[in-house]
C-alpha atoms as a PDB file:
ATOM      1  CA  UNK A   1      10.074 -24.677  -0.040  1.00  0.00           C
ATOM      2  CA  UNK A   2      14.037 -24.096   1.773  1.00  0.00           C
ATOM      3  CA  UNK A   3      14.664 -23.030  -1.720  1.00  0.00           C
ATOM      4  CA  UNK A   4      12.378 -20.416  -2.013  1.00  0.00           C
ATOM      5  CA  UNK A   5      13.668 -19.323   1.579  1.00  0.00           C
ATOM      6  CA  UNK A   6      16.875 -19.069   0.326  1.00  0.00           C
ATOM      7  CA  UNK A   7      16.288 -16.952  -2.718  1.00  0.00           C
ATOM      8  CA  UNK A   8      15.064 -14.370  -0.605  1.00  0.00           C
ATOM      9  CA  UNK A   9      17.836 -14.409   2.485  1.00  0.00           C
ATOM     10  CA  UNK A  10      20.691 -13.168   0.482  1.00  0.00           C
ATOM     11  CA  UNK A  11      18.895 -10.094  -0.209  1.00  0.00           C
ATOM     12  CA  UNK A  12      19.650  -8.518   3.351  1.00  0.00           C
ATOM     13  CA  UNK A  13      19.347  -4.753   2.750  1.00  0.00           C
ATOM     14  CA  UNK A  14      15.314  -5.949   1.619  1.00  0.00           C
ATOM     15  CA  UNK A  15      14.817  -7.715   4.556  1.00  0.00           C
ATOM     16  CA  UNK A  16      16.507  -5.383   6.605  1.00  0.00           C
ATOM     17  CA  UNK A  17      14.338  -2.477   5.458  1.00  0.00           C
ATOM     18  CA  UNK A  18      10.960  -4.866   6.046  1.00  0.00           C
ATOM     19  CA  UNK A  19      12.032  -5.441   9.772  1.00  0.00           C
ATOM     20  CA  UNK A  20      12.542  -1.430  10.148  1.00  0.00           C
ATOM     21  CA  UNK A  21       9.588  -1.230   8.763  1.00  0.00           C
ATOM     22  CA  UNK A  22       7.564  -3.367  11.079  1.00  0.00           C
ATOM     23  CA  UNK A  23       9.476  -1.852  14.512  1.00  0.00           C
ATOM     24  CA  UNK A  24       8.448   1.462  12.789  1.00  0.00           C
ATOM     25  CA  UNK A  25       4.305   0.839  12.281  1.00  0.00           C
ATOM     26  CA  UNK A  26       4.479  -1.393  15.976  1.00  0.00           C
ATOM     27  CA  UNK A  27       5.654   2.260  17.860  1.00  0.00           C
ATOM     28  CA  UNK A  28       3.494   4.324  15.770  1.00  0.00           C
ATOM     29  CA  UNK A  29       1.117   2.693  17.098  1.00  0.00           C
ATOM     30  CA  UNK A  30       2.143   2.566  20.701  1.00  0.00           C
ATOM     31  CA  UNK A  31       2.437   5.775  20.848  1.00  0.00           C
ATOM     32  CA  UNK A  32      -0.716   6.827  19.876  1.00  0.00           C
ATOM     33  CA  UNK A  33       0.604   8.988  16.818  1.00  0.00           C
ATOM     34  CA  UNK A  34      -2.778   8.392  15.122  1.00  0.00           C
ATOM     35  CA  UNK A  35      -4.962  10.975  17.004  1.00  0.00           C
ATOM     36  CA  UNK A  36      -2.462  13.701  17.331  1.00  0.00           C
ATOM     37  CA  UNK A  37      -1.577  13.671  13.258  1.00  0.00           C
ATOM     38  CA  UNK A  38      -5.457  13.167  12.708  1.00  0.00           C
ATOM     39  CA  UNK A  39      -6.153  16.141  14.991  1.00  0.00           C
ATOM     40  CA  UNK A  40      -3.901  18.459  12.815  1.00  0.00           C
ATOM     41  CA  UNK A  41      -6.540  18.302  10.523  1.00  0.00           C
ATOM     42  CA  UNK A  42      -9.592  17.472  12.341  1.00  0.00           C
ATOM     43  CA  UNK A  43     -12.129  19.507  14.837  1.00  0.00           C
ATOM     44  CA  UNK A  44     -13.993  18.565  17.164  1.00  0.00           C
ATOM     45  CA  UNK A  45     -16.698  18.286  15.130  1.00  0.00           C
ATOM     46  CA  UNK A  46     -15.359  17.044  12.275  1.00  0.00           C
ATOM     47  CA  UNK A  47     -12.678  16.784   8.871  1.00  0.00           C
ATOM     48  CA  UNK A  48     -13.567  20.086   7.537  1.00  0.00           C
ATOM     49  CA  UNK A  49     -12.003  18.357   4.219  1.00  0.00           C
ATOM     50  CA  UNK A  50     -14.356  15.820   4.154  1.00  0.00           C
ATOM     51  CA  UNK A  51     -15.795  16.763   1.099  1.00  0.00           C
ATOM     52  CA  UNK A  52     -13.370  18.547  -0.861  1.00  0.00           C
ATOM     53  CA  UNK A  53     -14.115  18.482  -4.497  1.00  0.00           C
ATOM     54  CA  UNK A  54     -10.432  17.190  -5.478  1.00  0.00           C
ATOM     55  CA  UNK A  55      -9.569  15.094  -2.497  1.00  0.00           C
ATOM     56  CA  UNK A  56     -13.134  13.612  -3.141  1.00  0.00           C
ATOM     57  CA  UNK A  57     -13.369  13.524  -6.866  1.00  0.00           C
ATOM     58  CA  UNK A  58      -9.709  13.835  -8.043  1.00  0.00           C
ATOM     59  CA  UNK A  59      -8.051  11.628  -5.119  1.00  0.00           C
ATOM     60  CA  UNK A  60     -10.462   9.275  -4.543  1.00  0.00           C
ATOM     61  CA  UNK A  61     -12.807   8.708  -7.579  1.00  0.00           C
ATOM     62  CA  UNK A  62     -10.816   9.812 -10.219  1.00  0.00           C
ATOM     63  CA  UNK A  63      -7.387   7.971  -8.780  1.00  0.00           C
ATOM     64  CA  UNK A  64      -9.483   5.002  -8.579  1.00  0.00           C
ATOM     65  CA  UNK A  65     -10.270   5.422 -12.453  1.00  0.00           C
ATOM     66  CA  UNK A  66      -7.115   5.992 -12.603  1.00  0.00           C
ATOM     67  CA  UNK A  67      -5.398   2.868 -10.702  1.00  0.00           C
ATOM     68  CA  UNK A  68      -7.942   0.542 -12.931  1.00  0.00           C
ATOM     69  CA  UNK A  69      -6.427   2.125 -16.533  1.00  0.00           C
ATOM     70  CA  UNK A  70      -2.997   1.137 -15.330  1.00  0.00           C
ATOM     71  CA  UNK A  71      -3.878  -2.184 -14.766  1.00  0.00           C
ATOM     72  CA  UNK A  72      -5.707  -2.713 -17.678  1.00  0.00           C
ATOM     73  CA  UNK A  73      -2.312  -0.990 -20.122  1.00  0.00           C
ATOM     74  CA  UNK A  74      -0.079  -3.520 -17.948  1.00  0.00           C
ATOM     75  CA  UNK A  75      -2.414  -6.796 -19.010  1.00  0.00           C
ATOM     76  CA  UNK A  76      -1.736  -4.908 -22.407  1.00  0.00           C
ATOM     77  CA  UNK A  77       2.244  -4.296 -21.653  1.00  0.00           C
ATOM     78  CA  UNK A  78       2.410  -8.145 -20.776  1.00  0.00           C
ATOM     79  CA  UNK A  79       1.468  -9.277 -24.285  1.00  0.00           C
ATOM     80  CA  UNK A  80       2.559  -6.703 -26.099  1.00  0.00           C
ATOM     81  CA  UNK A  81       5.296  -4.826 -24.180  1.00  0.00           C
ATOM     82  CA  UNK A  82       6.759  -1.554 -25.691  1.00  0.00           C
ATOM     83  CA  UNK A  83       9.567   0.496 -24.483  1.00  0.00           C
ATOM     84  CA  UNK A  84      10.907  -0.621 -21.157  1.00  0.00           C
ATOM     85  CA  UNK A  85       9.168  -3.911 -20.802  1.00  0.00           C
ATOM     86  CA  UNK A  86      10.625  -5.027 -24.486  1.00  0.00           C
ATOM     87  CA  UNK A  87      13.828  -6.000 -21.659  1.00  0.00           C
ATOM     88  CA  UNK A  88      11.249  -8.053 -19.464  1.00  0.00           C
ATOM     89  CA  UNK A  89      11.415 -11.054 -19.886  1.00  0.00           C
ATOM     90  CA  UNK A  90       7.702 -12.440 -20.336  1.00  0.00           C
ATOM     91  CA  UNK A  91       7.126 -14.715 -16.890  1.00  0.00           C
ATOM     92  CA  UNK A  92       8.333 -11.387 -15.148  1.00  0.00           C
ATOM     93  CA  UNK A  93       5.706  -8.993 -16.270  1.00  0.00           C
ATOM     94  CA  UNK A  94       3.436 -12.431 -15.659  1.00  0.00           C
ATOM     95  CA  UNK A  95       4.915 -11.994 -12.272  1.00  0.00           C
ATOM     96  CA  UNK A  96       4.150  -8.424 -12.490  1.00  0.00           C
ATOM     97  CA  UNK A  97       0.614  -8.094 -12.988  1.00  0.00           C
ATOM     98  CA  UNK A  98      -0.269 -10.738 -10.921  1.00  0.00           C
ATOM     99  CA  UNK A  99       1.590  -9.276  -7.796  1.00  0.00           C
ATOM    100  CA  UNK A 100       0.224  -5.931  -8.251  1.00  0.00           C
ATOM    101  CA  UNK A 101      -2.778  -6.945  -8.223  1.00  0.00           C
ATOM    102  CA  UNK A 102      -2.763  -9.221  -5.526  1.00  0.00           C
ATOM    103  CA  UNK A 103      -1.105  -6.008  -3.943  1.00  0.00           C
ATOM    104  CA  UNK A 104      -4.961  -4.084  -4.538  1.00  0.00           C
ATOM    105  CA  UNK A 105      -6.574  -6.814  -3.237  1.00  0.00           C
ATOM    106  CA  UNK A 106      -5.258  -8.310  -0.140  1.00  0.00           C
ATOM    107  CA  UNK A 107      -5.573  -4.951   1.458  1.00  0.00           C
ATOM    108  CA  UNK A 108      -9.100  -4.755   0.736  1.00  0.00           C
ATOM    109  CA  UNK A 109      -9.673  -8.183   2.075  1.00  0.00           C
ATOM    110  CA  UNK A 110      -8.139  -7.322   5.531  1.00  0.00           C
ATOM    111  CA  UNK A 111     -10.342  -4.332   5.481  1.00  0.00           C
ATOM    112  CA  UNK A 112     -13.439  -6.382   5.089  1.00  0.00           C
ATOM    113  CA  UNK A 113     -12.373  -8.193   8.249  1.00  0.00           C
ATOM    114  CA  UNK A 114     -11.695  -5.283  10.455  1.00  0.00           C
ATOM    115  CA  UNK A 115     -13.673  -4.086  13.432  1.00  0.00           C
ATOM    116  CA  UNK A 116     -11.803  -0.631  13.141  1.00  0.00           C
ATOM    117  CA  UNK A 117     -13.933   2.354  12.115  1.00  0.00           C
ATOM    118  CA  UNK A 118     -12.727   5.676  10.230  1.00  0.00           C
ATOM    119  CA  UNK A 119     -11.372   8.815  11.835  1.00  0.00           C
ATOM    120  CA  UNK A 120     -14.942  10.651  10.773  1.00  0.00           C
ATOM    121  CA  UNK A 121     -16.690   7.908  12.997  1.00  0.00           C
ATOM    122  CA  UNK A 122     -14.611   8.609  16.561  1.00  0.00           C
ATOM    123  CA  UNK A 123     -15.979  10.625  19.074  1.00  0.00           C
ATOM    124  CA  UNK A 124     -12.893  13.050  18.955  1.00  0.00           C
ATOM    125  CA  UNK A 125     -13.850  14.380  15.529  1.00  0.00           C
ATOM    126  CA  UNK A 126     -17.673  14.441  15.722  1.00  0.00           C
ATOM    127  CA  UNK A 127     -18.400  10.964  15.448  1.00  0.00           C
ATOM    128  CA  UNK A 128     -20.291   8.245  18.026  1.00  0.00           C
ATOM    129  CA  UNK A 129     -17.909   5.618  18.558  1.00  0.00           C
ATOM    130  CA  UNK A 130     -14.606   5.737  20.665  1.00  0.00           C
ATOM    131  CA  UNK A 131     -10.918   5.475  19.590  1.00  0.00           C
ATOM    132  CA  UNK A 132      -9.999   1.728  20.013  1.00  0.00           C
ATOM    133  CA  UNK A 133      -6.151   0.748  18.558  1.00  0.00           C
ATOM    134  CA  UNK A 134      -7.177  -1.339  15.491  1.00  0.00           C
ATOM    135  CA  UNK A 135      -5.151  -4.326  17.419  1.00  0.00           C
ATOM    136  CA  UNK A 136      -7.389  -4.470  19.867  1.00  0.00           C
ATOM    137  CA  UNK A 137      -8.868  -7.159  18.517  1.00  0.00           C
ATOM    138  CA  UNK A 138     -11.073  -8.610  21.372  1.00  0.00           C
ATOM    139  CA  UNK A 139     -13.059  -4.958  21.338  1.00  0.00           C
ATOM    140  CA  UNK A 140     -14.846  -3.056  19.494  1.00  0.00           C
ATOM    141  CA  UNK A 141     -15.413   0.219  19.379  1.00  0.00           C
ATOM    142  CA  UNK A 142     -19.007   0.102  18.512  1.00  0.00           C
ATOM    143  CA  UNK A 143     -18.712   1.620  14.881  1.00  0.00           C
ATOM    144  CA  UNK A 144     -19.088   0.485  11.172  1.00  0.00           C
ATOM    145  CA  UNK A 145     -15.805  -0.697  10.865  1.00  0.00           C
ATOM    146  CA  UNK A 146     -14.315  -1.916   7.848  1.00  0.00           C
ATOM    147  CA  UNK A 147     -11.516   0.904   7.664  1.00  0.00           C
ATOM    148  CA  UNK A 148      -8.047  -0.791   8.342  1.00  0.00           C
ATOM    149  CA  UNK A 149      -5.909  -1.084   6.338  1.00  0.00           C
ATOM    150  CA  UNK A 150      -6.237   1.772   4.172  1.00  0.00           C
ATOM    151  CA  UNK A 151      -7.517  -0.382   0.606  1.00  0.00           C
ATOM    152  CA  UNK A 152      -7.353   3.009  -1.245  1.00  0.00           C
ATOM    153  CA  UNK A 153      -3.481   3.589  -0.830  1.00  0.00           C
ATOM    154  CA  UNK A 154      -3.136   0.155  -2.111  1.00  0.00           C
ATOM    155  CA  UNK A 155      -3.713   1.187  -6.026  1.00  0.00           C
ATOM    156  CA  UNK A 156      -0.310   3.619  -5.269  1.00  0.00           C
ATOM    157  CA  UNK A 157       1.523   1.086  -2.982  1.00  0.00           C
ATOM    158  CA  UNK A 158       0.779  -2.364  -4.738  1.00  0.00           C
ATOM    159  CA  UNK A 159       3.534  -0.943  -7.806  1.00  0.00           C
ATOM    160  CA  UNK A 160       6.469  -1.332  -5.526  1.00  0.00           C
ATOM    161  CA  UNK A 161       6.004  -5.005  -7.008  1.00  0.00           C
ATOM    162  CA  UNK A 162       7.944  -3.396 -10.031  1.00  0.00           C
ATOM    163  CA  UNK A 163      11.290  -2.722  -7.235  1.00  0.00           C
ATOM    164  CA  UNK A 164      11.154  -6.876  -7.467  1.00  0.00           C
ATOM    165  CA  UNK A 165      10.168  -7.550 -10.850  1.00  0.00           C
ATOM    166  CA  UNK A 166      13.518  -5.411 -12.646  1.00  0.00           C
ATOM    167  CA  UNK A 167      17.024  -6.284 -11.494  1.00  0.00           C
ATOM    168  CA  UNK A 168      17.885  -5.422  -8.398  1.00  0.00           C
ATOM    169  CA  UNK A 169      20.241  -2.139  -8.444  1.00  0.00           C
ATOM    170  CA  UNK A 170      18.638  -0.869 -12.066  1.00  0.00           C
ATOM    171  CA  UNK A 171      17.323   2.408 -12.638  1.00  0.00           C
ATOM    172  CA  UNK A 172      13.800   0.836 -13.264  1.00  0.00           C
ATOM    173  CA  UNK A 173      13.605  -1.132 -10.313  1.00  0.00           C
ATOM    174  CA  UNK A 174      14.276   2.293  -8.425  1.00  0.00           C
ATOM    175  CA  UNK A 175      11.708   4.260 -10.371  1.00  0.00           C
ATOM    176  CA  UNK A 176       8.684   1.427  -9.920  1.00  0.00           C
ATOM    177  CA  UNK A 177      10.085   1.630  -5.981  1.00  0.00           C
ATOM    178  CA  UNK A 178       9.975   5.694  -5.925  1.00  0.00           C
ATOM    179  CA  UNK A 179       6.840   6.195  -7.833  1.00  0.00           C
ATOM    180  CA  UNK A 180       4.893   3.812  -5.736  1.00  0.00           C
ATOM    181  CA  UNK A 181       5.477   4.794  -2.828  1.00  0.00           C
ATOM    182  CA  UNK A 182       4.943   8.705  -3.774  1.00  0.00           C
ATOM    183  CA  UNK A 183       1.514   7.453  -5.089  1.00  0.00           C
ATOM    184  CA  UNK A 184       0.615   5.617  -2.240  1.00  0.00           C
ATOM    185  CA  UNK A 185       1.449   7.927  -0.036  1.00  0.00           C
ATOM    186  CA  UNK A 186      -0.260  10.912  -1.703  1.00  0.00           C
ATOM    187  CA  UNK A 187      -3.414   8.328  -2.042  1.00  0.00           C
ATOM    188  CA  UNK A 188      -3.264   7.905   1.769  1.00  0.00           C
ATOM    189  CA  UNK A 189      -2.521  11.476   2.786  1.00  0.00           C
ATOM    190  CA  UNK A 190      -6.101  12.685   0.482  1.00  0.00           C
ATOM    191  CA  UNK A 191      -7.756  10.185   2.706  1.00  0.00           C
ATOM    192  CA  UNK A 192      -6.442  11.512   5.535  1.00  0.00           C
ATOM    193  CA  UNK A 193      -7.189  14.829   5.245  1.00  0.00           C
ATOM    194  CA  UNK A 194     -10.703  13.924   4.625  1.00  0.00           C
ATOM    195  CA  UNK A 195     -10.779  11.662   7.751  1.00  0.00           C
ATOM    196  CA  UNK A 196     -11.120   8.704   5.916  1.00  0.00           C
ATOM    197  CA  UNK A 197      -8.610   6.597   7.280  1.00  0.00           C
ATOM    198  CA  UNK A 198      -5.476   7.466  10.121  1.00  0.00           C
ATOM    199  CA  UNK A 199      -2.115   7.452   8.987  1.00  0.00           C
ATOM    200  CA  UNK A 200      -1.189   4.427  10.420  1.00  0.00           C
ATOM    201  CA  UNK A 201      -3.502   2.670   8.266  1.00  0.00           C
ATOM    202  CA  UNK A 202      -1.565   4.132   5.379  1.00  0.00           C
ATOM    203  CA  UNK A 203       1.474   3.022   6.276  1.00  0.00           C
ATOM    204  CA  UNK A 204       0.590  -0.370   7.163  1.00  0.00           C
ATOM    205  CA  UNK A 205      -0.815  -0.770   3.596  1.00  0.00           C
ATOM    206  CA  UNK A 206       2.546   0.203   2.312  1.00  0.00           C
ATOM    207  CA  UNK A 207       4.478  -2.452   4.352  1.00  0.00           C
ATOM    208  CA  UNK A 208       1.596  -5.366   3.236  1.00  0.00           C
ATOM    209  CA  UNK A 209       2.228  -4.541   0.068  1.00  0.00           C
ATOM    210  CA  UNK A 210       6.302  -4.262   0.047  1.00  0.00           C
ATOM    211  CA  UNK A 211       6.400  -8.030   1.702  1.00  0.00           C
ATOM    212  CA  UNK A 212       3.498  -9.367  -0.236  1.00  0.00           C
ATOM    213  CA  UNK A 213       5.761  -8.335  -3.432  1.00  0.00           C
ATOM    214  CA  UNK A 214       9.445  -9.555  -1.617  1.00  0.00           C
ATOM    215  CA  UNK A 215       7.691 -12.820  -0.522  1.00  0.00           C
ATOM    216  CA  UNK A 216       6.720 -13.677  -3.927  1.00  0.00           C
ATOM    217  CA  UNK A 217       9.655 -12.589  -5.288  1.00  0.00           C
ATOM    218  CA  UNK A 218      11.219 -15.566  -4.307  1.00  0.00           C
ATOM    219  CA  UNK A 219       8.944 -17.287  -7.679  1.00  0.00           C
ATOM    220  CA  UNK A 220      11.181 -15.251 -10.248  1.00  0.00           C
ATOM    221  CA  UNK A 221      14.075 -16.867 -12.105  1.00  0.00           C
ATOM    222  CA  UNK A 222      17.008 -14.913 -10.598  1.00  0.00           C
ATOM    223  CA  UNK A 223      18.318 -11.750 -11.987  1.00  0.00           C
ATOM    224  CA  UNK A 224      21.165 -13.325 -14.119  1.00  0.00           C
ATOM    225  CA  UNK A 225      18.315 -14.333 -16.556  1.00  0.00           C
ATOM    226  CA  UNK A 226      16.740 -10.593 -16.099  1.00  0.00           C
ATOM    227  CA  UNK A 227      17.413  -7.874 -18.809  1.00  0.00           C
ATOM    228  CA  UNK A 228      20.513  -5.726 -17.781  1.00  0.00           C
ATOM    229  CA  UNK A 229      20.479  -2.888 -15.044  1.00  0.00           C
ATOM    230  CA  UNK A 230      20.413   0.819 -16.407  1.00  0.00           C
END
């Protein structure tokens, strides 16, 4: 176990930009950033993009197609890699497929547990059930539920497990890292606009998913055994 620690200290500008990351989400949500972003969009008596035909069917639906392909070509990619992944070595794009989708998952599971409800639910926008901070644990505000994190992001976000998986420093590792996180975020912001989830859920999907990948990268062999960076 201390050695699995230690193969993930030296990596300081990761760990740094996980601790950021936290301190970030903890005074989003202290400062109650939620409602005002949410009420950019939002009315009084509703998401007026609730049921946009591409948010609904192109974001949502279509991404989700979408997220489930990519998954399906990287089971493909890990026994018969082509292009890129020809330089991965085989127990990394193991490591690969497994993390992302652990990455699709474990959001969804949290979401099960929540007591939080969607934006469309609070009273603010229409709905029947108060704001409550979705760490407010010991009360509920009376809704469905089931809405934090955001589990749709998640099919964008869980590829930053690709920044871990290629060397650190290569021009792969920053592409997986980039593309992710535009994904995820552009995943998120559809289901904002709709009212789906608040941007803090979002966001808190992204940093699950960039420790869930950095914890287990401590299972890789280390990068001296990884193809080249370029």
């Amino acid at each position: 176990m201390s050695h699995l620690f230690s193969r993930l200290l030296p990596r300081r500008p990761v760990a740094l930009a996980t601790v950021l990351g936290l301190l970030g989400l903890l005074a989003w949500d202290l400062t109650g950033l939620d409602l005002q972003v949410a009420q950019l969009v939002a009315t009084p008596t509703g998401f007026p993009w609730r049921d946009h035909e591409f948010l609904t069917h192109v974001m949502h639906d279509g991404a989700r197609k979408l997220a489930g392909l990519m998954v399906a070509a990287l089971v493909v990619a890990v026994v018969y890699p082509l292009g890129s992944f020809r330089a991965l070595p085989r127990e990394r794009r193991l490591w690969l497929l497994a993390v992302v989708i652990g990455g699709m998952v474990l959001p969804a599971a949290l979401k099960r547990l929540s007591a939080t409800s969607c934006p469309w639910d609070v009273h603010e926008f229409g709905g029947a059930v108060a704001w409550v901070s979705h760490w407010q644990w010991t009360r509920a505000d009376g809704g469905p539920g089931h809405c934090f994190p955001a589990g749709h992001a998640s099919a964008g976000f869980a590829w930053i497990a690709g920044f871990f998986a290629w060397p650190a420093g290569s021009v792969m590792a920053r592409r997986w890292l980039w593309g992710a996180l535009f994904a995820g975020l552009a995943l998120g912001l559809a289901q904002q606009l709709r009212g789906a989830h608040f941007m803090s859920h979002t966001l808190w999907t992204a940093w699950i998913c960039w420790t869930w990948a950095w914890g287990l990268s401590a299972l890789l062999p280390s990068d001296r055994h990884a193809p080249a960076a370029g």
